[in-house]
Protein backbone atom coordinates (compact mmCIF):
# COMPACT_ATOMS: atom_id res chain seq x y z
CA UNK A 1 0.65 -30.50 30.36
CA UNK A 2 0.53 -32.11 33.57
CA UNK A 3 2.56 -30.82 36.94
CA UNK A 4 4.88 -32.55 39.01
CA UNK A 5 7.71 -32.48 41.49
CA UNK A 6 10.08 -34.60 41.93
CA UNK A 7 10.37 -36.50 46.04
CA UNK A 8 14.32 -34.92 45.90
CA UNK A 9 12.69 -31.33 46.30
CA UNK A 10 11.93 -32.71 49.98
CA UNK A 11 15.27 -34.62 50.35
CA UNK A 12 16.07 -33.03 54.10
CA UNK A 13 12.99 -35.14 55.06
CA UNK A 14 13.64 -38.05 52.99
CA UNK A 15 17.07 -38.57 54.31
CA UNK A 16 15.93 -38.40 57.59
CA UNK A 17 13.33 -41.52 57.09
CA UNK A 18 10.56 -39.07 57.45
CA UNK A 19 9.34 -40.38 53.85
CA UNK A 20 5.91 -40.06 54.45
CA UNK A 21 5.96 -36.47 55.60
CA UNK A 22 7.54 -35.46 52.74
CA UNK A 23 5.16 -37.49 50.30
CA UNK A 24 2.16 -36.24 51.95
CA UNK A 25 3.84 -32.35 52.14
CA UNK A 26 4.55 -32.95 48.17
CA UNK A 27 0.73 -33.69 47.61
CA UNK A 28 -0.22 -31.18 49.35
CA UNK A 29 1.24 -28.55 47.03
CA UNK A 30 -1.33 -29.00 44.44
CA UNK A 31 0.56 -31.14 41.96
CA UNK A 32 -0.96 -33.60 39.67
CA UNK A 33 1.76 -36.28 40.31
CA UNK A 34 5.14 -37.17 42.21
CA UNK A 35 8.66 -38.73 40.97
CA UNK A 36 10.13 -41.10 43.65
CA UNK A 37 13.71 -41.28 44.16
CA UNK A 38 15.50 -43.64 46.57
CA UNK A 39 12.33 -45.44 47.16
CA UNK A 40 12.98 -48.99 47.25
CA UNK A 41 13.54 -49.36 50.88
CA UNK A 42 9.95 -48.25 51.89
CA UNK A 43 7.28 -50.66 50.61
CA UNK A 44 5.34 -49.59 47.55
CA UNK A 45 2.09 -50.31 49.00
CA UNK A 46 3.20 -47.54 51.40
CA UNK A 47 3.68 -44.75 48.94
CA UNK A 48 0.28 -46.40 46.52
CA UNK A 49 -1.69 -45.37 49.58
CA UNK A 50 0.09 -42.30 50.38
CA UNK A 51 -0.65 -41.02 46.86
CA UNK A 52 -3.89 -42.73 46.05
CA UNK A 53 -5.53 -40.73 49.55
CA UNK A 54 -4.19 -37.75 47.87
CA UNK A 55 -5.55 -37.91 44.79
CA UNK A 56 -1.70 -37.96 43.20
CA UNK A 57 -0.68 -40.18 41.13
CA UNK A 58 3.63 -40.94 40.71
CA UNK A 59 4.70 -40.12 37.43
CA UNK A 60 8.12 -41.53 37.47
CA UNK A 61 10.90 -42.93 39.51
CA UNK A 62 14.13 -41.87 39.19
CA UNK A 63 16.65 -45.43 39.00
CA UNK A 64 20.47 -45.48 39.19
CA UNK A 65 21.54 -47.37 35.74
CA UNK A 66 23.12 -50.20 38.04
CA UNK A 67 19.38 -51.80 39.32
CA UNK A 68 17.65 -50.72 35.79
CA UNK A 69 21.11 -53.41 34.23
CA UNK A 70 21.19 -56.01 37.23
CA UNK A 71 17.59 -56.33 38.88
CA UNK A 72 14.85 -54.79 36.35
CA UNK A 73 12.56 -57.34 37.37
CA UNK A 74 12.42 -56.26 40.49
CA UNK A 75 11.99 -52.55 39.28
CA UNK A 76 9.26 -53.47 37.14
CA UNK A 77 7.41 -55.27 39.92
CA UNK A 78 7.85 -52.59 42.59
CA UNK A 79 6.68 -49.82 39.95
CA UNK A 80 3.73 -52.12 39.22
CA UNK A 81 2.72 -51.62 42.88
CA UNK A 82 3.11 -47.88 42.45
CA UNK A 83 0.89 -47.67 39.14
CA UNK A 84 3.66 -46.14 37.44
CA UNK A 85 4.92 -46.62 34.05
CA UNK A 86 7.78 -44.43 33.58
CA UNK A 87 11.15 -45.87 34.51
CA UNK A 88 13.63 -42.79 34.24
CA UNK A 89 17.59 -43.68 34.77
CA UNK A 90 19.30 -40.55 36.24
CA UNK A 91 22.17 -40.79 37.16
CA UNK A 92 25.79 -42.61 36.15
CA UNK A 93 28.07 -42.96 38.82
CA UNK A 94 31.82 -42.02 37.65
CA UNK A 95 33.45 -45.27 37.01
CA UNK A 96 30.01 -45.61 35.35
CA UNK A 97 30.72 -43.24 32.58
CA UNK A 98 34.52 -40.98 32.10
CA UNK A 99 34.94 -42.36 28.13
CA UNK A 100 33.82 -42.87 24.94
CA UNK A 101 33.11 -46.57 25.52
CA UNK A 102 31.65 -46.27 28.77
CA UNK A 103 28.63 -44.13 27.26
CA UNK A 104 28.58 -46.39 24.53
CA UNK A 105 28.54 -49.74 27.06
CA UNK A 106 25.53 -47.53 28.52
CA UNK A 107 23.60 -46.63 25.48
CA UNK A 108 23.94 -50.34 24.65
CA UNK A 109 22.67 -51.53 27.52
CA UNK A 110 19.97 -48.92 27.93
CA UNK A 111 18.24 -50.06 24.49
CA UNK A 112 18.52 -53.12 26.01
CA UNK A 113 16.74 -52.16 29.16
CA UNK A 114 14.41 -50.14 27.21
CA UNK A 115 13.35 -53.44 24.60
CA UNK A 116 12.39 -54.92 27.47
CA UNK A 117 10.23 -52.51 29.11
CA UNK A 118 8.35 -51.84 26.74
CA UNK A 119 7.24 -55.62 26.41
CA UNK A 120 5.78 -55.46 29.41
CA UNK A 121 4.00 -51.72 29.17
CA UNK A 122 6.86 -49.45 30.54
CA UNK A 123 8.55 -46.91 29.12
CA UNK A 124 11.99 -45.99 29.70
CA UNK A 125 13.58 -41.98 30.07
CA UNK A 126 16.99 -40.45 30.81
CA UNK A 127 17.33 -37.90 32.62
CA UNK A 128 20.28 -35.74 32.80
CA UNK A 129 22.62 -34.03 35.10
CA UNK A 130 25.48 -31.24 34.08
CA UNK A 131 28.33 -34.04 33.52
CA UNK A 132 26.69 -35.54 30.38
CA UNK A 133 27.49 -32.19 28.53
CA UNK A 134 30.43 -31.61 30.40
CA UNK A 135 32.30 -34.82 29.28
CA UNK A 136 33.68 -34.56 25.57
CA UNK A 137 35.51 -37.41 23.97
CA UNK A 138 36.59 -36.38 20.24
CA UNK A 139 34.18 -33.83 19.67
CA UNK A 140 31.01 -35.69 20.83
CA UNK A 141 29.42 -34.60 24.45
CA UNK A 142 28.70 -37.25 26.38
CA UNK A 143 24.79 -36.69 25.89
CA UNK A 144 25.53 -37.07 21.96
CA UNK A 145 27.05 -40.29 22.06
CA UNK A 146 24.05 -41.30 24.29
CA UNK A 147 21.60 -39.65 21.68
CA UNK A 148 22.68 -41.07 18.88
CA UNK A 149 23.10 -44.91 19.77
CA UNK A 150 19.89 -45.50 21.78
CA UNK A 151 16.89 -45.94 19.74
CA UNK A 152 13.90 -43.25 20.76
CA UNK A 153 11.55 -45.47 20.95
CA UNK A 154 13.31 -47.31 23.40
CA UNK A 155 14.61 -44.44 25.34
CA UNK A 156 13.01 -41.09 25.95
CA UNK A 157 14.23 -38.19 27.69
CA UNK A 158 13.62 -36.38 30.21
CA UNK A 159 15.05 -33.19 30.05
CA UNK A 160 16.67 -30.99 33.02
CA UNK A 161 16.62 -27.92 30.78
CA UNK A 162 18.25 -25.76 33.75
CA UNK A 163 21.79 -27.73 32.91
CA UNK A 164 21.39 -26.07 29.21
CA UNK A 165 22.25 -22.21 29.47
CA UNK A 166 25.91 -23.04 30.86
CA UNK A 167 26.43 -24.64 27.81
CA UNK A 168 25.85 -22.42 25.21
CA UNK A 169 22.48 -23.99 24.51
CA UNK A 170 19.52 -22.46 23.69
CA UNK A 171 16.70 -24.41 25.41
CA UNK A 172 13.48 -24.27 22.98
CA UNK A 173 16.05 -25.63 20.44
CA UNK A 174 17.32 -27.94 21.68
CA UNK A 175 13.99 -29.13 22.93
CA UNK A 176 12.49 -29.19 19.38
CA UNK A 177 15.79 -30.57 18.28
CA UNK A 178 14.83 -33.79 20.21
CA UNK A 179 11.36 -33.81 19.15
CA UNK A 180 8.80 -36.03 20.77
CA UNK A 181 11.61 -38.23 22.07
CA UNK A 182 11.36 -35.45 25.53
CA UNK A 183 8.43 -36.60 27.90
CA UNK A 184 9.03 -34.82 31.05
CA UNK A 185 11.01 -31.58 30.97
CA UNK A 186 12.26 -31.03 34.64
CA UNK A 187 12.27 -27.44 35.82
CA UNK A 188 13.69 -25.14 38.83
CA UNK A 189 11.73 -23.70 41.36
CA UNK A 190 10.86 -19.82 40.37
CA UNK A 191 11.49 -17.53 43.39
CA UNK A 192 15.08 -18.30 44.62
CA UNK A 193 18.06 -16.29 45.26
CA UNK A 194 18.44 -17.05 41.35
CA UNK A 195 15.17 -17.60 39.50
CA UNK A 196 15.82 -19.50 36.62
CA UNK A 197 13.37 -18.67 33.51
CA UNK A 198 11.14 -21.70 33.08
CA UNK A 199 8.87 -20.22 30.39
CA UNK A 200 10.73 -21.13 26.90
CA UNK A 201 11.21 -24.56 27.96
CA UNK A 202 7.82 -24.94 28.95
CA UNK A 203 6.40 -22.84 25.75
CA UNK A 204 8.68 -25.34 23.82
CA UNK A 205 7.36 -28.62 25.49
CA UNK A 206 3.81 -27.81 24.85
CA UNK A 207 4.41 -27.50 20.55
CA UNK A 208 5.30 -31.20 21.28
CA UNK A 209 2.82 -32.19 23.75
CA UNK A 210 5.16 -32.87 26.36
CA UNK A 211 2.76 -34.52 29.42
CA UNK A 212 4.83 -33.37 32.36
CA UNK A 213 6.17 -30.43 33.56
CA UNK A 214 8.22 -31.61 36.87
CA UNK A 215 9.56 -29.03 39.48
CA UNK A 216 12.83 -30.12 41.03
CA UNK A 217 14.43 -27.77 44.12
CA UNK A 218 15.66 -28.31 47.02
CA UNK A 219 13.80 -26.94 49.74
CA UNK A 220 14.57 -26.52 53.38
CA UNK A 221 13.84 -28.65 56.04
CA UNK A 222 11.66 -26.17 57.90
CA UNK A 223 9.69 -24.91 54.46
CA UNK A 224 6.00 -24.78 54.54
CA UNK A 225 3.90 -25.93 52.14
CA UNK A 226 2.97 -22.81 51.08
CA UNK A 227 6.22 -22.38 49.25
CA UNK A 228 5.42 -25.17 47.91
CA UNK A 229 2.42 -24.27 46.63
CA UNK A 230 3.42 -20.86 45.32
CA UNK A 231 6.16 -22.79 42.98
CA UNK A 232 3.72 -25.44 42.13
CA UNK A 233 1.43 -22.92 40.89
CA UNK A 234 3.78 -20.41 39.27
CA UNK A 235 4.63 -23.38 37.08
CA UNK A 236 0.76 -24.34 36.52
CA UNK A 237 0.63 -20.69 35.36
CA UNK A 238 3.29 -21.62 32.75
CA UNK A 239 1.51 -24.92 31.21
CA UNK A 240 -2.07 -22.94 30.64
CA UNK A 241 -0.43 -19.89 28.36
């Protein structure tokens, strides 16, 4: 299993244009590969060479469903630049979701957007947030009514298993519940003012050969890499037991 972290970790920096410090700060940490978030008003030839000089190669960019529906041609030519072929949707925007039929318009369109990616050597994940478990309509969790009308080969997962405990759900569960369909399982940082236990998930991915383990925090703007590269390698740790 492979190690990420996702750009958003550095999002002080990001949202301040300083894009390329963060990048280069990210590869410094020691990870394998980066997720890109927000990235589509800095040139992809800019990040390519950013990453390539590093060594790191980006394992994902996180899409809001509105440019994956509307412009996917575009997304599939920018990620082309990057070298990436993971296409992750992660987020719905309110009016985006809020019903039954909304997640169903979604899951709809999602196969859709999936089909299509795959035809020309993507692959498409969803990646969730808290609201998607939070959001019941007659019994069925939002996330269920995603599940179960989007075909897995056309849509993947990639699993924030820190939105899980609050719940009631046991992560290595409901990670084998999923089975292969989870690619990337996205993980918390380890040493915060409330460490969140990484290791089942992680333990779980592995008996399904998840490829990427992703670290997502937020750091501060003044962090040194050194954090950085503590977390990074607390979660290396994890992937070689």
């Amino acid at each position: 299993m492979k190690v990420g972290m996702q750009l958003y970790s550095l999002s002080p920096l990001v949202n301040q244009g300083r894009y390329e410090d963060a990048v280069q700060m990210a590869c410094a940490s020691g990870i394998d590969g980066l997720e890109l978030y927000s990235y589509y008003d800095v040139p992809a030839l800019s990040y390519r060479r950013i990453l390539n000089n590093a060594g790191v190669v980006c394992c994902g960019t996180h899409n809001h469903w509105t440019p994956l529906r509307d412009d996917l041609d575009h997304v599939m030519e920018y990620n082309y630049i990057l070298g990436n072929e993971t296409i992750i949707c992660h987020y719905l925007l309110e009016e985006e979701r809020g019903s039954r039929d909304n997640y169903l318009r979604v899951a709809e369109s999602l196969n859709q957007i999936g089909a299509k990616l795959q035809r020309n050597g993507f692959q498409l994940l969803y990646h969730n947030h808290d609201f998607e478990f939070r959001e019941e309509f007659d019994g069925k969790r939002g996330m269920d009514l995603l599940l179960e009308n989007t075909d897995p080969f056309l849509v993947g997962m990639e699993l924030h298993i820190g939105q899980l405990p609050a719940f009631g759900l046991d992560i290595p569960a409901y990670i084998a519940g999923l089975g292969r369909r989870v690619k990337i399982l996205h993980v918390h940082a380890f040493n915060g003012d409330q460490p969140f236990d990484s290791q089942p998930g992680v333990e779980a991915g592995k008996q399904l050969d998840v490829s990427w383990a992703v670290l997502e925090n937020v750091y501060p703007e003044d962090c040194g890499v050194e954090r950085l590269q503590k977390d990074v390698e607390a979660l290396r740790s994890m992937t070689r037991r």
